[in-house]
Protein backbone atom coordinates (compact mmCIF):
# COMPACT_ATOMS: atom_id res chain seq x y z
CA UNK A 1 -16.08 3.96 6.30
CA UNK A 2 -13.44 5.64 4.25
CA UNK A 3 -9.69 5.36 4.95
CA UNK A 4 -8.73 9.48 5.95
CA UNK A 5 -5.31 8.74 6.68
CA UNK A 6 -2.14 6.83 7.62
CA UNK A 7 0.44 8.43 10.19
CA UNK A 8 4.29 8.21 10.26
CA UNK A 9 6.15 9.16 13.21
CA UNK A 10 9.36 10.29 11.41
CA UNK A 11 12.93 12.29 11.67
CA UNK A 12 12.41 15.35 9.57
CA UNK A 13 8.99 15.98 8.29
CA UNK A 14 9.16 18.98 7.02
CA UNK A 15 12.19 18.01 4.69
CA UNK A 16 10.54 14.53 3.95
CA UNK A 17 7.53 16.79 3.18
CA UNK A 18 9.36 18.56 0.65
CA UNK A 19 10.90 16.14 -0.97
CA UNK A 20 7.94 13.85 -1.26
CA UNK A 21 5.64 16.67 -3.29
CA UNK A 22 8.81 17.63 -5.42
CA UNK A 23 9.30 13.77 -6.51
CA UNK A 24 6.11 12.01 -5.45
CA UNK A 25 3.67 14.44 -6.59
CA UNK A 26 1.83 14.73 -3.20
CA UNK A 27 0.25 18.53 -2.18
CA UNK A 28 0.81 19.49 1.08
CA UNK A 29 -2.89 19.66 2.63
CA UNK A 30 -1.92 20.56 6.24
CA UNK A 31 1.34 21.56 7.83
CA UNK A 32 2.30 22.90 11.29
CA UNK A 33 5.47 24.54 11.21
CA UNK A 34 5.91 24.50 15.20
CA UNK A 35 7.15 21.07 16.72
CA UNK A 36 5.27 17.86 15.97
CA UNK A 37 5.49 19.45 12.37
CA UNK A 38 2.48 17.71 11.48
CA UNK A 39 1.61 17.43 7.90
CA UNK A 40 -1.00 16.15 5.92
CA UNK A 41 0.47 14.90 2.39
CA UNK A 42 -2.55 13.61 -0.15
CA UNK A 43 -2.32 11.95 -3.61
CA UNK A 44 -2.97 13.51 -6.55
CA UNK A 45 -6.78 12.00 -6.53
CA UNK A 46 -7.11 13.80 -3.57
CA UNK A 47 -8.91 10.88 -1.85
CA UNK A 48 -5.57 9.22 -0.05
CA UNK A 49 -3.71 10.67 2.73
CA UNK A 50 -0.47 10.24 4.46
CA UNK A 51 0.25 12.31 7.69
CA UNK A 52 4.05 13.13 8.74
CA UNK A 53 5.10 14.26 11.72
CA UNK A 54 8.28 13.90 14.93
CA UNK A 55 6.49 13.47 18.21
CA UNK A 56 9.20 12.49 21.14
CA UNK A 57 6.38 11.26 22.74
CA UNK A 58 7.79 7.47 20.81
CA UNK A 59 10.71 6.90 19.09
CA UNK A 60 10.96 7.21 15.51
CA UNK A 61 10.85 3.43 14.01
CA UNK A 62 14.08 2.26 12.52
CA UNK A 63 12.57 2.51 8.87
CA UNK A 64 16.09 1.68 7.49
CA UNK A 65 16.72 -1.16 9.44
CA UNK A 66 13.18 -2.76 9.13
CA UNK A 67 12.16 -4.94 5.89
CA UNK A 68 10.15 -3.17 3.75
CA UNK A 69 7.74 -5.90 3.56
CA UNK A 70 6.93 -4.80 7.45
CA UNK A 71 5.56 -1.10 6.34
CA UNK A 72 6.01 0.69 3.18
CA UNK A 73 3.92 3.28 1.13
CA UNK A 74 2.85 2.03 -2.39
CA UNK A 75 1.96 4.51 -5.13
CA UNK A 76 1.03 4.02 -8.41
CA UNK A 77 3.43 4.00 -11.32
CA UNK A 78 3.29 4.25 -14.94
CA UNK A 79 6.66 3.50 -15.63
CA UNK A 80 8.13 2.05 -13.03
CA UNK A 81 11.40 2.11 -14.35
CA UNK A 82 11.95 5.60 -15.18
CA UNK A 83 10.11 6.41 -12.13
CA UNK A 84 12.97 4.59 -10.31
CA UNK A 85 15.83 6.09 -12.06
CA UNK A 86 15.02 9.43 -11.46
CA UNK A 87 13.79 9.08 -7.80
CA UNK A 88 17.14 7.46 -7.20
CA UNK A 89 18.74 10.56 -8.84
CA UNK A 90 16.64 12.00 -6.34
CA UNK A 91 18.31 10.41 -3.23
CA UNK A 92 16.23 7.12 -2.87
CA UNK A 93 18.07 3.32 -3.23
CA UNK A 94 16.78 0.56 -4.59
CA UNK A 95 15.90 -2.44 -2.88
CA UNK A 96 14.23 -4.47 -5.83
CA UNK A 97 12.91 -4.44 -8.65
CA UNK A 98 10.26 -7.46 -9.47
CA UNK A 99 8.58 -8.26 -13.45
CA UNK A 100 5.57 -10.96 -11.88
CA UNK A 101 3.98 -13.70 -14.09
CA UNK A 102 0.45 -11.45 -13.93
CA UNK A 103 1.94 -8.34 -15.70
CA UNK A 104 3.38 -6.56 -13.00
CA UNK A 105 6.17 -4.48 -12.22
CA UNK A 106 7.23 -3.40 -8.59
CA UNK A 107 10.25 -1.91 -7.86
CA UNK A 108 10.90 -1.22 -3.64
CA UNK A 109 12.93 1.39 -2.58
CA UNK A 110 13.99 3.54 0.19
CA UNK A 111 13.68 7.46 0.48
CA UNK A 112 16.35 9.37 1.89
CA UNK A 113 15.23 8.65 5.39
CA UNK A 114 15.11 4.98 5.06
CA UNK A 115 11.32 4.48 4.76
CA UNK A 116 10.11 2.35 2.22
CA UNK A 117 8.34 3.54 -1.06
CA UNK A 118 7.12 0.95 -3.73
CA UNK A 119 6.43 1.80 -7.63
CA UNK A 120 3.35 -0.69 -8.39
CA UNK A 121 2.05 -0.87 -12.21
CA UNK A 122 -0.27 -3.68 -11.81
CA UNK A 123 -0.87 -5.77 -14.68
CA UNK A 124 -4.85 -5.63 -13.69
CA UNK A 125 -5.25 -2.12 -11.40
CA UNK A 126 -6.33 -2.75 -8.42
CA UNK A 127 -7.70 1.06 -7.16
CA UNK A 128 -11.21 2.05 -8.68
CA UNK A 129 -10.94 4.59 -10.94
CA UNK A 130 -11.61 8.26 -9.86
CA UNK A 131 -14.41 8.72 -11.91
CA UNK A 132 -16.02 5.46 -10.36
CA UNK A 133 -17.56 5.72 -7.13
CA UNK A 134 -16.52 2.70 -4.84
């Protein structure tokens, strides 16, 4: 089986939306502009999803308050450190930013709505390439 998706119940999802393809790179696959506001937010490969949305139906988690070791969303990075300056010129904070024995570099932080986003430039990648079928 292949992983389709991973849902977020969340405050503002069509801002968050916005704000997540202009600095995150993600394409909008899906939206609904009429209350949940779902949306459907893939990765650049195309192959990874994320879905957004504000259903009352359960209370949006208290992504600020919770560690970021409990849930965050890890993308890949390049350079993690100019990735981090500008996304925090972007509205995010940072929470930390780890150099690890293997090679690599991880810097946590937290988008404008308090959920957790993590840079990752792994010093061996851990994701298949996209030419490689897995």
């Amino acid at each position: 089986m292949k992983l389709e998706h991973f849902a977020l119940n969340v405050e503002d999802p069509l801002t968050m939306a916005k704000w997540y393809v202009e600095h995150l790179g993600l394409t909008v696959v899906k939206q609904q502009e009429e209350p949940p506001h779902m949306t459907f937010l893939a990765d650049d490969s195309g192959r990874i999803m994320i879905e957004i949305y504000c259903n009352p139906a359960d209370e949006v988690p208290p992504y600020r308050e919770m560690n970021p070791l409990l849930v965050h969303l890890a993308f890949v990075s390049e350079d993690p450190a100019q990735d981090k300056e500008r996304l925090e010129k972007a509205g995010a904070s940072v929470v930390s930013d780890q150099q690890l024995e293997d090679g690599s570099h991880l810097v946590m932080l937290r988008d404008p709505w308090g959920l957790a986003l993590q840079l990752c430039k792994r010093g061996t990648p851990m994701l298949a390439s996209a030419e490689r079928q897995v």
